[in-house]
Structure formats: structure tokens, C-alpha cells
N, C-alpha and C. Protein backbone atom coordinates (compact mmCIF):
# COMPACT_ATOMS: atom_id res chain seq x y z
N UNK A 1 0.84 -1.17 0.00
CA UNK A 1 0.00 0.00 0.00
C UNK A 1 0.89 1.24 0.00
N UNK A 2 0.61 2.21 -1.01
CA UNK A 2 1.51 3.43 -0.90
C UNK A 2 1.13 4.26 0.28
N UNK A 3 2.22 5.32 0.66
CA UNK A 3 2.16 5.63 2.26
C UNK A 3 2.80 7.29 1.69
N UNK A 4 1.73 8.25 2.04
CA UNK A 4 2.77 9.12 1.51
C UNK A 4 1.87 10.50 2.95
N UNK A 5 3.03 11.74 3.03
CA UNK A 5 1.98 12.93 3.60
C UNK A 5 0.68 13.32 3.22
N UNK A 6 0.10 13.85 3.73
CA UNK A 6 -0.96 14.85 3.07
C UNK A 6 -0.50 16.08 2.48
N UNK A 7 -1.17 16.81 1.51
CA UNK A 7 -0.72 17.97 1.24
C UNK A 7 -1.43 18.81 2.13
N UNK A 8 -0.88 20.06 2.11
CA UNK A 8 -1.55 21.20 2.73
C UNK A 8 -3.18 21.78 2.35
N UNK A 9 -2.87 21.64 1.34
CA UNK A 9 -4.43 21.70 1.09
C UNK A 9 -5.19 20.34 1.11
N UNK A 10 -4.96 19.04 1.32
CA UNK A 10 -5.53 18.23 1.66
C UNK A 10 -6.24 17.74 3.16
N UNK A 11 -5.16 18.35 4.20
CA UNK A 11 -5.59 18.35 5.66
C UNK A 11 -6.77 18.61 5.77
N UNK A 12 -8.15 19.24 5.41
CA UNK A 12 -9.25 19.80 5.77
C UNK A 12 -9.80 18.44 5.00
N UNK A 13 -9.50 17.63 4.35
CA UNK A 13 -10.07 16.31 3.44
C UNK A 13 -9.06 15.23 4.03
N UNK A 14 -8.81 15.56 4.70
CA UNK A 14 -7.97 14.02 5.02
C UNK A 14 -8.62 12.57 4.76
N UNK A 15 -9.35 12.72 5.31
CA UNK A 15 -10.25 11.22 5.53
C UNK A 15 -10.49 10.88 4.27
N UNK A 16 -11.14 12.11 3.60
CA UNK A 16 -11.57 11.51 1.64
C UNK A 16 -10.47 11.39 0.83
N UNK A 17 -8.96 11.87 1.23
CA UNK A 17 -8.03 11.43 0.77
C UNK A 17 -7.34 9.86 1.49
N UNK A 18 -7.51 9.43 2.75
CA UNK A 18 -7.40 8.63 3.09
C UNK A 18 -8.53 7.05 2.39
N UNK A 19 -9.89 7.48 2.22
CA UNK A 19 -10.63 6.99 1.55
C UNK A 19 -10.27 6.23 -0.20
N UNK A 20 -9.40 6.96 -0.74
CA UNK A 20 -9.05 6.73 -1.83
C UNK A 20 -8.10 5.38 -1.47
N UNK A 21 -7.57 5.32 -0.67
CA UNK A 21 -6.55 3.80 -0.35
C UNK A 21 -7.21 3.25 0.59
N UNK A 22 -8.23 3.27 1.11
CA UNK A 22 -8.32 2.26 2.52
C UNK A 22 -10.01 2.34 2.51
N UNK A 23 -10.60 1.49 3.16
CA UNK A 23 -11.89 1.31 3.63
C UNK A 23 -11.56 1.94 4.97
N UNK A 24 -13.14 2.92 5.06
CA UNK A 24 -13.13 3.61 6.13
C UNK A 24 -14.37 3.36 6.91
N UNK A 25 -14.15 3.17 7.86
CA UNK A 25 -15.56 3.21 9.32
C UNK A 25 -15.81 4.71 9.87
N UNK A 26 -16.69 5.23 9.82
CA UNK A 26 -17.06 6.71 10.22
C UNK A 26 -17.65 6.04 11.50
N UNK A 27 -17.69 7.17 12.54
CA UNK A 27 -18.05 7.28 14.01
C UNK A 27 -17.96 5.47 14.11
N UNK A 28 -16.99 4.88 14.58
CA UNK A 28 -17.14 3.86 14.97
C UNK A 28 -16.83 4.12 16.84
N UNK A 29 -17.89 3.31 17.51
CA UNK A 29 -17.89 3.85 18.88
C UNK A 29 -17.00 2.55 19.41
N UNK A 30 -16.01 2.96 20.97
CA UNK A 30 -15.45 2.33 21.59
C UNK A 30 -16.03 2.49 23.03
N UNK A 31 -16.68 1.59 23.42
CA UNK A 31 -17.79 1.50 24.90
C UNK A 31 -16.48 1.17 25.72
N UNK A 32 -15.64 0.86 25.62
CA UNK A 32 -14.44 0.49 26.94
C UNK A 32 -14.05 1.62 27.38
N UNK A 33 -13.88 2.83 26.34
CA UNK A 33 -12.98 4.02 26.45
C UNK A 33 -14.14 5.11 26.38
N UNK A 34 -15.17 5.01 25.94
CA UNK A 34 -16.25 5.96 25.82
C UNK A 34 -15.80 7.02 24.70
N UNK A 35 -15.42 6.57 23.65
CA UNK A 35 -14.91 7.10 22.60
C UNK A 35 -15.56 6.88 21.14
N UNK A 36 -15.95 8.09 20.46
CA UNK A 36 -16.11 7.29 18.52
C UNK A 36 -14.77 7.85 17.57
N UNK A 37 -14.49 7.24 17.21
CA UNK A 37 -13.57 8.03 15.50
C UNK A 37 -14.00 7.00 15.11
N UNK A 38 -13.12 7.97 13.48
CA UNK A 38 -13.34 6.77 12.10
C UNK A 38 -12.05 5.71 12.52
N UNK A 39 -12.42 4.51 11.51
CA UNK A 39 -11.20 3.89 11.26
C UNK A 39 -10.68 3.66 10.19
N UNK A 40 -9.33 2.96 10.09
CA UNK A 40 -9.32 3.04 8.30
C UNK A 40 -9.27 1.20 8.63
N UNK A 41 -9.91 0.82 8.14
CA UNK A 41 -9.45 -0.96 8.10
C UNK A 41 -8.70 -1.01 6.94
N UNK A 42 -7.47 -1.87 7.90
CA UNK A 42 -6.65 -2.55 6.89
C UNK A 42 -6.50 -3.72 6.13
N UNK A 43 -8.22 -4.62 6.21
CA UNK A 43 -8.14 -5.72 5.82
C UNK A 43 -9.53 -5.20 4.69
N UNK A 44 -9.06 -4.76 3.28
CA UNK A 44 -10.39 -4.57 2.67
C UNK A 44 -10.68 -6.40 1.62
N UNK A 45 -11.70 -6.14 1.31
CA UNK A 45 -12.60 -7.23 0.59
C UNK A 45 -12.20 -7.21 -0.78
N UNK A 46 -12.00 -6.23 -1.31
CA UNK A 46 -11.39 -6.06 -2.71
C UNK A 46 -10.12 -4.19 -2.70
N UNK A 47 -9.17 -4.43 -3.39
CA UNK A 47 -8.65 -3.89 -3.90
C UNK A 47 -8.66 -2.69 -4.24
N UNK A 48 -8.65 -1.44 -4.09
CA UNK A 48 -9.43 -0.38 -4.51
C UNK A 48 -8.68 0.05 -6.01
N UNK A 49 -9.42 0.45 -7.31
CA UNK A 49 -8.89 0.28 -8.51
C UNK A 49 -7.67 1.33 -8.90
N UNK A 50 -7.26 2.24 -8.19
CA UNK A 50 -5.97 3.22 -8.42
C UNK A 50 -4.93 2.21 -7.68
N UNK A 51 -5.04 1.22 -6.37
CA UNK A 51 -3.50 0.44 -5.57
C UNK A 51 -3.95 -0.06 -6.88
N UNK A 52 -4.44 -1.34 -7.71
CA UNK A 52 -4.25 -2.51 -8.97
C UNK A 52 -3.47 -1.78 -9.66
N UNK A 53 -4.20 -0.89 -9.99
CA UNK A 53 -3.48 0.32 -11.26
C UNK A 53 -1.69 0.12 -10.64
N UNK A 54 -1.91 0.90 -9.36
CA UNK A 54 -0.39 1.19 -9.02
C UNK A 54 0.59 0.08 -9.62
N UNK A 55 -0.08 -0.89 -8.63
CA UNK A 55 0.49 -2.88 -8.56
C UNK A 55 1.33 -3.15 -9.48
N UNK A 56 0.02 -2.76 -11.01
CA UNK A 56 0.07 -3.45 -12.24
C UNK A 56 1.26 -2.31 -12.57
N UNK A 57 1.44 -1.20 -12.58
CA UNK A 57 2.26 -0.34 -13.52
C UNK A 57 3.82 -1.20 -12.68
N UNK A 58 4.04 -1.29 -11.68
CA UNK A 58 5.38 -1.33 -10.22
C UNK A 58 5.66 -2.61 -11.16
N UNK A 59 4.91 -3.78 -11.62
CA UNK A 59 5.32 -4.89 -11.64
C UNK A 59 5.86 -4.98 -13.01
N UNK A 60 4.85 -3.73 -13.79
CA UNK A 60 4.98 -4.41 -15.49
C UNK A 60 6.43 -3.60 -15.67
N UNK A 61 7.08 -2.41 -14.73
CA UNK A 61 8.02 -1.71 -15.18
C UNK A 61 9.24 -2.35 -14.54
N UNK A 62 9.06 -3.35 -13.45
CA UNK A 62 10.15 -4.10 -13.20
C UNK A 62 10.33 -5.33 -13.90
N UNK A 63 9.34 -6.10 -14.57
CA UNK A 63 9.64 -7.16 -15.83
C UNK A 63 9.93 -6.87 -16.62
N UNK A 64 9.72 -5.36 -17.36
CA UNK A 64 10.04 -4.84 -18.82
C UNK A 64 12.27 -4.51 -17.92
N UNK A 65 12.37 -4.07 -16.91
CA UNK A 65 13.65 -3.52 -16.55
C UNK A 65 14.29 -4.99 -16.51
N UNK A 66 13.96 -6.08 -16.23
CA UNK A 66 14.59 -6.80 -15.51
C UNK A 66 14.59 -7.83 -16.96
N UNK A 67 13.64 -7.81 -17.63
CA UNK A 67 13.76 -8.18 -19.40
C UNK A 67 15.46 -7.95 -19.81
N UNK A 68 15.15 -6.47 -19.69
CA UNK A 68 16.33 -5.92 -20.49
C UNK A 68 17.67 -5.87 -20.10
N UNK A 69 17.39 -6.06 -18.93
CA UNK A 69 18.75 -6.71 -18.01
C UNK A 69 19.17 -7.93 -18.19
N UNK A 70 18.39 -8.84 -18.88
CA UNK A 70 18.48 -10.32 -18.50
C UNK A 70 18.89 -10.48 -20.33
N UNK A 71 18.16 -9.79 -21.17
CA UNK A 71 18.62 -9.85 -22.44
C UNK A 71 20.21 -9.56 -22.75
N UNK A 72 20.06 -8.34 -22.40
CA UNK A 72 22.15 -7.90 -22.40
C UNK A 72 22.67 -8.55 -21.64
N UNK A 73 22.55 -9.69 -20.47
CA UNK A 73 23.58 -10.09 -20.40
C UNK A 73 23.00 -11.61 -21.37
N UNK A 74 22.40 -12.36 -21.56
CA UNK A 74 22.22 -13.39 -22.42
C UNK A 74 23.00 -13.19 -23.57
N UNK A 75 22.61 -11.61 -24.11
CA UNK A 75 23.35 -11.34 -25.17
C UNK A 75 25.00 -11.32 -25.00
N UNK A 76 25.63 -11.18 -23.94
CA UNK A 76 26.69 -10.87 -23.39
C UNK A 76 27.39 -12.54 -23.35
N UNK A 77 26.97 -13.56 -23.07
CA UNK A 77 27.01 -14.25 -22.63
C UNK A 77 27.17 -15.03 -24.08
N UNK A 78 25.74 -15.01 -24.86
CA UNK A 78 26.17 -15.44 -26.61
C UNK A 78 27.61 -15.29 -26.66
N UNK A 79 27.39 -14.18 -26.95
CA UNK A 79 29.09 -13.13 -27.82
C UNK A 79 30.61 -13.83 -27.32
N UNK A 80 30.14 -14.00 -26.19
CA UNK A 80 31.43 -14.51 -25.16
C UNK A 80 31.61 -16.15 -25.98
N UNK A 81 30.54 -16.91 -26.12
CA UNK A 81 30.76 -18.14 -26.44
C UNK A 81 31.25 -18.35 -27.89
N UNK A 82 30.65 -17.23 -28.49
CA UNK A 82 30.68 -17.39 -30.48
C UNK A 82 32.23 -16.81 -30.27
N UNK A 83 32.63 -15.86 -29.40
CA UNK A 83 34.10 -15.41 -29.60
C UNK A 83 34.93 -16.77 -29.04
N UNK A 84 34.60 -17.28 -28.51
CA UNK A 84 35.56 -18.78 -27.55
C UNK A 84 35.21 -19.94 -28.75
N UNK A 85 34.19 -19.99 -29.49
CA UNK A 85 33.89 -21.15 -30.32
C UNK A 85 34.84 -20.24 -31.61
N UNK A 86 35.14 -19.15 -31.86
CA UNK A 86 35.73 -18.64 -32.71
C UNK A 86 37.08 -18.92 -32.71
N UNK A 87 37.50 -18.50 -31.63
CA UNK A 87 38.68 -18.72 -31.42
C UNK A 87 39.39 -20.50 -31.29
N UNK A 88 38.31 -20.93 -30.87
CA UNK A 88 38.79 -22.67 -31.11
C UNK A 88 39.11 -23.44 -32.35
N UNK A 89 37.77 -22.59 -33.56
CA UNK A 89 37.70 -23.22 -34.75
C UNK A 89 38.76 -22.98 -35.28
N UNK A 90 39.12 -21.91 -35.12
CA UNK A 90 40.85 -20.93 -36.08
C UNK A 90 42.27 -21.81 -35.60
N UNK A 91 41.72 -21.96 -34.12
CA UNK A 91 42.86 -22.70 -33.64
C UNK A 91 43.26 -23.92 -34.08
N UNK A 92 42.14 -24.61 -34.35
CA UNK A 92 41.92 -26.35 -34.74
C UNK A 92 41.96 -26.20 -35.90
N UNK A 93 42.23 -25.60 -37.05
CA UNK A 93 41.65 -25.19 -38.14
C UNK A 93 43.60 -25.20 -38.66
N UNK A 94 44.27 -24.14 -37.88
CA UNK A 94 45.83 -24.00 -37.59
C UNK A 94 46.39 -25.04 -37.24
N UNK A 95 46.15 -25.75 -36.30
CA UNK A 95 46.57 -27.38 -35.84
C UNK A 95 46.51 -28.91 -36.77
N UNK A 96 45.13 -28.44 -37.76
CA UNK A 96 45.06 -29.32 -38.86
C UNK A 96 46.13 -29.09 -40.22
N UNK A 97 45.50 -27.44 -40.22
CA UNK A 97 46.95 -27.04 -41.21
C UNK A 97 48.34 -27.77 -41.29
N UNK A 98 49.04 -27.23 -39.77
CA UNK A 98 49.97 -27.81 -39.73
C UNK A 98 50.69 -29.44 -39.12
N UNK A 99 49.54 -29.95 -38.98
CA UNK A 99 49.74 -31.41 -39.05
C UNK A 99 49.82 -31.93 -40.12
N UNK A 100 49.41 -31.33 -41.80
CA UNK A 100 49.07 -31.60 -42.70
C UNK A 100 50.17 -31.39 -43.38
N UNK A 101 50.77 -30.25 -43.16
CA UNK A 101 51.68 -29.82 -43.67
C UNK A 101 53.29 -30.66 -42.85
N UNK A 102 52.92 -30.98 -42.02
CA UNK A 102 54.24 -32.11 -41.13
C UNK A 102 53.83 -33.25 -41.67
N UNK A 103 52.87 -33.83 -42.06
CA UNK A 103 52.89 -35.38 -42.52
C UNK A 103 53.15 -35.52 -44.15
N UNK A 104 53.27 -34.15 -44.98
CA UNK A 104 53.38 -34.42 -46.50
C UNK A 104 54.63 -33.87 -46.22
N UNK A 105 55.48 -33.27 -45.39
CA UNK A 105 56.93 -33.12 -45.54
C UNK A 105 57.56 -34.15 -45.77
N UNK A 106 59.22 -34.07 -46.24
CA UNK A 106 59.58 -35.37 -45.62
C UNK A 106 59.99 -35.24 -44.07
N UNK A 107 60.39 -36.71 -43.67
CA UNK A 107 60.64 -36.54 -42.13
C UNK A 107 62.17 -35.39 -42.69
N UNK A 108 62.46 -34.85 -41.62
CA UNK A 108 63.62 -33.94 -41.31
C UNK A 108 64.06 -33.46 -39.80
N UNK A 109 65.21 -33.43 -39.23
CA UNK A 109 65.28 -32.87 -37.91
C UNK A 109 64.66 -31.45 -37.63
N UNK A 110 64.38 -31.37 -36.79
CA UNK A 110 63.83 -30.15 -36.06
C UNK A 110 65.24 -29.18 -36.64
N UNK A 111 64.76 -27.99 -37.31
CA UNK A 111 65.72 -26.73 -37.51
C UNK A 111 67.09 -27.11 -37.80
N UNK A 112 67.00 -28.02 -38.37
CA UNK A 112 68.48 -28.54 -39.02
C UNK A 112 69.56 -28.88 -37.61
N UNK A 113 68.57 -29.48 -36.85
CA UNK A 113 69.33 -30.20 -34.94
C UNK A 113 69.59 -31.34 -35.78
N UNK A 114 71.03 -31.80 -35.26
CA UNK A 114 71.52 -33.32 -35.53
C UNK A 114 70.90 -34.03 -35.00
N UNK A 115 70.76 -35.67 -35.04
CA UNK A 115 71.07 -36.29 -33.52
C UNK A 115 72.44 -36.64 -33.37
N UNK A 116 72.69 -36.71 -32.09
CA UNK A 116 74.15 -36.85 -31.62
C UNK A 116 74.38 -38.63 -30.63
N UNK A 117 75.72 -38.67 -30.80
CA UNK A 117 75.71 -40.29 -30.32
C UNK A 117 75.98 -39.51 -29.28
N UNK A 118 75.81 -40.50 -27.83
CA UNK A 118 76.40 -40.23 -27.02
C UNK A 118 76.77 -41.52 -26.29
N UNK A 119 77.38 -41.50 -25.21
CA UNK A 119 77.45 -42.65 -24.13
C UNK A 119 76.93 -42.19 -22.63
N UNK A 120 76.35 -42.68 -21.56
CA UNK A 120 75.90 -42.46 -20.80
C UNK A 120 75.46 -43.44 -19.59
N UNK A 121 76.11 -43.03 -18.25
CA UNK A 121 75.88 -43.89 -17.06
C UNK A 121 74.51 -43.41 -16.38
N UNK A 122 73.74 -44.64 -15.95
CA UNK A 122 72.77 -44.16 -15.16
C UNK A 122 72.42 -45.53 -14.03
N UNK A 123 71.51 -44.79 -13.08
CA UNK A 123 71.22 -46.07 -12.59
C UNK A 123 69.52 -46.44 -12.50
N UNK A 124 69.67 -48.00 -12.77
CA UNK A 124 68.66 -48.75 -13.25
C UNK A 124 68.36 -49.70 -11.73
N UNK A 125 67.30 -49.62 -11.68
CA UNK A 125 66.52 -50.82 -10.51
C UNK A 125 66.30 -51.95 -11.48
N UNK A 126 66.89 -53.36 -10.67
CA UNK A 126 66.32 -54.14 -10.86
C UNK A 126 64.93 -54.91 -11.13
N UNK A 127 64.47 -55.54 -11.76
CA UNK A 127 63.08 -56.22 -11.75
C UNK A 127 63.19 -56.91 -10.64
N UNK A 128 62.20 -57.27 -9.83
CA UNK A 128 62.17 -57.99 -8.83
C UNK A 128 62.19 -59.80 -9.02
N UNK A 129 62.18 -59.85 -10.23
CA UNK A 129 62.28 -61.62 -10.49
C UNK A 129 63.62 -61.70 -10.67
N UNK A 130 64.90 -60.45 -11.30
CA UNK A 130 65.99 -60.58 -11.43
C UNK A 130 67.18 -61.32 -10.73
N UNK A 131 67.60 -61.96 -11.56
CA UNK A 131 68.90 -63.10 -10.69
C UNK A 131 70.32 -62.80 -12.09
N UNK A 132 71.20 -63.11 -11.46
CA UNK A 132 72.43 -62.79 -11.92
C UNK A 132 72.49 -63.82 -13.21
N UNK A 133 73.00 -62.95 -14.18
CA UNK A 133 72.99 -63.54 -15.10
C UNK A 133 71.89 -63.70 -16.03
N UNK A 134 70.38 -63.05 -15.70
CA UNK A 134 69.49 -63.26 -16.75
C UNK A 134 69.60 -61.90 -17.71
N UNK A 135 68.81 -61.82 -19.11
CA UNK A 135 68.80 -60.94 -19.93
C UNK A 135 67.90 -59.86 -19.59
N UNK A 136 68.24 -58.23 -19.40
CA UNK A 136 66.81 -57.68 -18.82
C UNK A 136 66.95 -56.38 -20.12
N UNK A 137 66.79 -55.50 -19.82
CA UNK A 137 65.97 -54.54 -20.44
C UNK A 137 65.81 -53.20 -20.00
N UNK A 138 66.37 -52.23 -20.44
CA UNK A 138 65.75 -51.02 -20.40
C UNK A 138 65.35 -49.80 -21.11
N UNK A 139 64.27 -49.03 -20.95
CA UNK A 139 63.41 -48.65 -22.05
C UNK A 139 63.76 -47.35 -21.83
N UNK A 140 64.08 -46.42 -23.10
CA UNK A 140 64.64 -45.19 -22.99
C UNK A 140 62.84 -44.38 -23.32
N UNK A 141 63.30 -43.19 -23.38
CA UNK A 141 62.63 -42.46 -23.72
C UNK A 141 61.85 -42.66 -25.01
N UNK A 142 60.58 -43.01 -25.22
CA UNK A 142 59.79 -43.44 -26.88
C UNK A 142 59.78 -42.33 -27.47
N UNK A 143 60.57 -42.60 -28.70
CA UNK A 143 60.94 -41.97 -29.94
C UNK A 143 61.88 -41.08 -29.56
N UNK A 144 62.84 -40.61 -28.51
CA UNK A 144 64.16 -39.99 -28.78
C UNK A 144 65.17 -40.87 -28.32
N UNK A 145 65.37 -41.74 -28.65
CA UNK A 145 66.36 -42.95 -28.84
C UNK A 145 66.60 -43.96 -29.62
N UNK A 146 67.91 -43.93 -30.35
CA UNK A 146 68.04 -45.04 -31.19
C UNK A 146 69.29 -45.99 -30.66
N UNK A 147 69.02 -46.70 -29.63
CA UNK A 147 67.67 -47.95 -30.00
C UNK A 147 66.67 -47.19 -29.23
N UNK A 148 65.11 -47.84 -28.88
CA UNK A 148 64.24 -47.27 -27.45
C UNK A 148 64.82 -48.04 -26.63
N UNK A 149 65.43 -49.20 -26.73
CA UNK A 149 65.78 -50.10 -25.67
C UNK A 149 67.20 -50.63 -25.33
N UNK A 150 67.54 -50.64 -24.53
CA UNK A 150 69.19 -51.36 -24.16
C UNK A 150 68.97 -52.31 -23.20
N UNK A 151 69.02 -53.59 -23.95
CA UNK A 151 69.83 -55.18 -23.48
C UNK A 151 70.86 -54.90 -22.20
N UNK A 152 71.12 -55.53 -21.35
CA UNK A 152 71.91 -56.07 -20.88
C UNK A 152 72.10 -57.34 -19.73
N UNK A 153 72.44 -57.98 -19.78
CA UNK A 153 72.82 -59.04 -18.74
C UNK A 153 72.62 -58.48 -16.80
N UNK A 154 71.97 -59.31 -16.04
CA UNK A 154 72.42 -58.70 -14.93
C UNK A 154 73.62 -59.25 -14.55
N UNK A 155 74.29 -58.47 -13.84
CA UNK A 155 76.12 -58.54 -13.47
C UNK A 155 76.03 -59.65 -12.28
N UNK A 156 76.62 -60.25 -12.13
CA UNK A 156 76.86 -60.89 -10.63
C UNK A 156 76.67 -60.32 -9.47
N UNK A 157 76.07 -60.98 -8.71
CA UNK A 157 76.09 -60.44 -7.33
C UNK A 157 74.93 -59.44 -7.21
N UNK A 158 74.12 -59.40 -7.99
CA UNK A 158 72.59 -58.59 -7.96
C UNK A 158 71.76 -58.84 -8.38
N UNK A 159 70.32 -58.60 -7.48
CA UNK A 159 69.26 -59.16 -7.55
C UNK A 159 68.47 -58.22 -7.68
N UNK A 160 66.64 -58.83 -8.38
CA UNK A 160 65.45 -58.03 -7.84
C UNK A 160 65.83 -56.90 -6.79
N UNK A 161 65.41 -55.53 -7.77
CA UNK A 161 65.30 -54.20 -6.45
C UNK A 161 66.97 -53.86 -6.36
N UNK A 162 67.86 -54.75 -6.73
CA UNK A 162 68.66 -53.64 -6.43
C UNK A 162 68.96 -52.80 -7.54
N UNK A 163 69.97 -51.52 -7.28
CA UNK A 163 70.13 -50.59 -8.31
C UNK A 163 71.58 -50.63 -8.81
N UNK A 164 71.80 -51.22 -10.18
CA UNK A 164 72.85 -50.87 -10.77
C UNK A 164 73.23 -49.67 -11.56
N UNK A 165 74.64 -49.45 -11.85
CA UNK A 165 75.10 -48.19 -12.71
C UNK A 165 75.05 -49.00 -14.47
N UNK A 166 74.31 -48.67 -15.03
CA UNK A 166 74.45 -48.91 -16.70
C UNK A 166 75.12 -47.91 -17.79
N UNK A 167 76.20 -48.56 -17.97
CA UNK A 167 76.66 -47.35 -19.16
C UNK A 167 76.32 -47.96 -20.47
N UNK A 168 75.78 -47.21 -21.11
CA UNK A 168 75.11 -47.42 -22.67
C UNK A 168 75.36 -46.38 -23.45
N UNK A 169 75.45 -46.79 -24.72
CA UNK A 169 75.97 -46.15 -25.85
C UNK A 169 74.28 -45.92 -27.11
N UNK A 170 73.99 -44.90 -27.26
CA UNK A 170 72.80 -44.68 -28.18
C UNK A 170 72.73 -43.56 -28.57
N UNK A 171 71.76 -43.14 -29.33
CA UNK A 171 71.69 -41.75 -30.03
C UNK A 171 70.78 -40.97 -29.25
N UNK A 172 70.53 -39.58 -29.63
CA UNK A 172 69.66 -38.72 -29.58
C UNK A 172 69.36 -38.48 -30.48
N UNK A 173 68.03 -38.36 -30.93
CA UNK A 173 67.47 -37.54 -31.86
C UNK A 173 67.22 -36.20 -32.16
N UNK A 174 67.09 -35.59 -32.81
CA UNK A 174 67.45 -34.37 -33.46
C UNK A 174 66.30 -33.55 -32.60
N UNK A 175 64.85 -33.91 -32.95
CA UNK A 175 64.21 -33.26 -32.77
C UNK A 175 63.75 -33.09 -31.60
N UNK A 176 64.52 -34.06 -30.05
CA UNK A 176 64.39 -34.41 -28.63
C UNK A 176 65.52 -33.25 -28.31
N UNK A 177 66.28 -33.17 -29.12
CA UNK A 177 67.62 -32.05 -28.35
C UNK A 177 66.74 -30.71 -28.49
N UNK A 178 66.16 -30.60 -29.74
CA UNK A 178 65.60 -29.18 -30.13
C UNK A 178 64.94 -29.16 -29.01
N UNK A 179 63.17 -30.20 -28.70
CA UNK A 179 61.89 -29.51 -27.91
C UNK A 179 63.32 -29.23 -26.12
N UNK A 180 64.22 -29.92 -26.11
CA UNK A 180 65.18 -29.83 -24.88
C UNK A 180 65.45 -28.30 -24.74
N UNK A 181 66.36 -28.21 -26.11
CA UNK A 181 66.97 -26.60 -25.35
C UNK A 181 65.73 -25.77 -25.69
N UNK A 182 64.70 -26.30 -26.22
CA UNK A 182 63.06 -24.83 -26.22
C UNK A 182 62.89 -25.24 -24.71
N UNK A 183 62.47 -25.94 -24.02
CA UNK A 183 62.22 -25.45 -22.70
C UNK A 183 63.31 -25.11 -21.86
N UNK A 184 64.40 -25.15 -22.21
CA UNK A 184 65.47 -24.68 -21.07
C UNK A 184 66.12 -23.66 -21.55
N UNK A 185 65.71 -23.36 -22.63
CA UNK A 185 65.99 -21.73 -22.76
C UNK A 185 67.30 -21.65 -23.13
């Protein structure tokens, strides 16, 4: 219910301006207090047709506001996705390119990188079934090693779990040295 002053020239009409929002009781008597005034009851039976009016304008101007709030960001929200689906297609689009363009090359090292032989000690754990003297195995890095794998015998005197020193002789590949010194700068 709207709640507002009277105007100055309304004071001498109060009540018939009060009348316009509220159901009113004229001389209603109070026998406890030996008293009459009006009242305004606040519980009316119907609606009086200027509050609907009000109701209807308060509600239709906060669905039409809250529309247009809810549109710009939906719209906001589109734009955001067609720019992220944009940006994916170009990307995947670049990624096909140049996969396409790496598989009709011929093979070649990365930026004209050799591969280089090297020799190299490391240490290897045993398999746990390992006994001296059987043939075992170890697996380098897949695809920057030629061989991927180095043979060797276990040595005497070691078993399953323990850790030997292996020196092996193999290559690097060209294009494992390159992605190497790109991340280490």
C-alpha cells in the first residue's frame, strides 16, 4: 500500500483522501474508552482500482527492466561463447593445417638439430624376479632414442630391487635435443 503525507491543502479532506486507499468506518464507537472516531481498516474485501493500477504499472516496469537486463547479459554471454567457439575453430583449423603440412613433408630434424651419439651412465633398478645372469631390459625415452631399448645381462652379485650403474651407448634424436633446449631456454 503506498504511504505518503498529506498535502496542505488536503488536511481539511484528510479522511476523503485517506478513503481513496483504505476502507473507512465513520463514528465507529469504543464503549471500553467511551470514545467514537473513524477507522481506516486494513483488511479490505477487494482492492481499490488506483492500488491494482499502481500494482500493475510497479510490476509491469520491473519485468520490462529486468527483461532488459536479462537480455544484455544473455546477449553478453552469446558473444562470449561465439568469440571462444571462434577462437577454437581458427585454432583447430591451424593445428590441422599444420599437421598436414608435417605429414606431406619429408621426415627432417627439427631446424636442421643433428642427432648426436652419445654414451651415458645411469642407474637402473632391478626387476624384482631378477637373478644374476638373466637378460633384462631397459626402455629409454619413446621416440628420442636409437635404439628405445638397451639389453643387458644382470652382473653378478645382484638381484630383484637392487640398483645398478648402466653405461650405454645410443643416439639422440634431433628433434628431442631441439623440444630440450626450447624449454630450457
Amino acid at each position: 500500500m503506498p504511504l505518503r503525507f498529506a498535502l496542505e491543502d488536503e488536511l481539511p479532506n484528510k479522511w476523503k483522501v485517506v478513503e481513496k486507499y483504505m476502507d473507512i468506518e465513520k463514528d465507529v464507537r469504543f464503549p471500553a474508552k467511551g470514545v467514537a472516531c473513524n477507522v481506516a481498516v486494513l483488511r479490505q474485501q477487494c482492492e481499490h482500482p488506483l492500488v491494482e493500477d499502481m500494482i500493475s504499472q510497479f510490476v509491469e516496469r520491473g519485468r520490462k527492466t529486468f527483461e532488459r537486463e536479462k537480455e544484455a547479459e544473455e546477449l553478453k554471454k552469446k558473444e562470449d561463447q561465439e568469440r571462444r567457439d571462434r577462437r577454437r575453430r581458427d585454432q583447430e583449423a591451424a593445428d590441422r593445417r599444420r599437421a598436414k603440412e608435417m605429414a606431406q613433408s619429408p621426415p627432417k630434424e627439427a631446424d636442421g638439430e643433428e642427432s648426436a651419439k652419445v654414451t651415458d651412465r645411469f642407474n637402473v633398478t632391478l626387476p624384482r624376479s631378477s637373478r644374476p645372469g638373466d637378460k633384462s631390459f631397459f626402455a629409454m625415452p619413446a621416440g628420442c632414442t636409437e635404439p628405445e631399448r638397451i639389453d643387458f645381462v644382470v652382473p653378478a652379485g645382484s638381484y630383484g630391487g637392487d640398483v645398478i650403474v648402466l653405461t650405454a651407448s645410443f643416439k639422440v634424436k634431433g628433434h628431442c635435443i631441439q623440444a630440450l633446449r626450447d624449454v630450457t631456454g
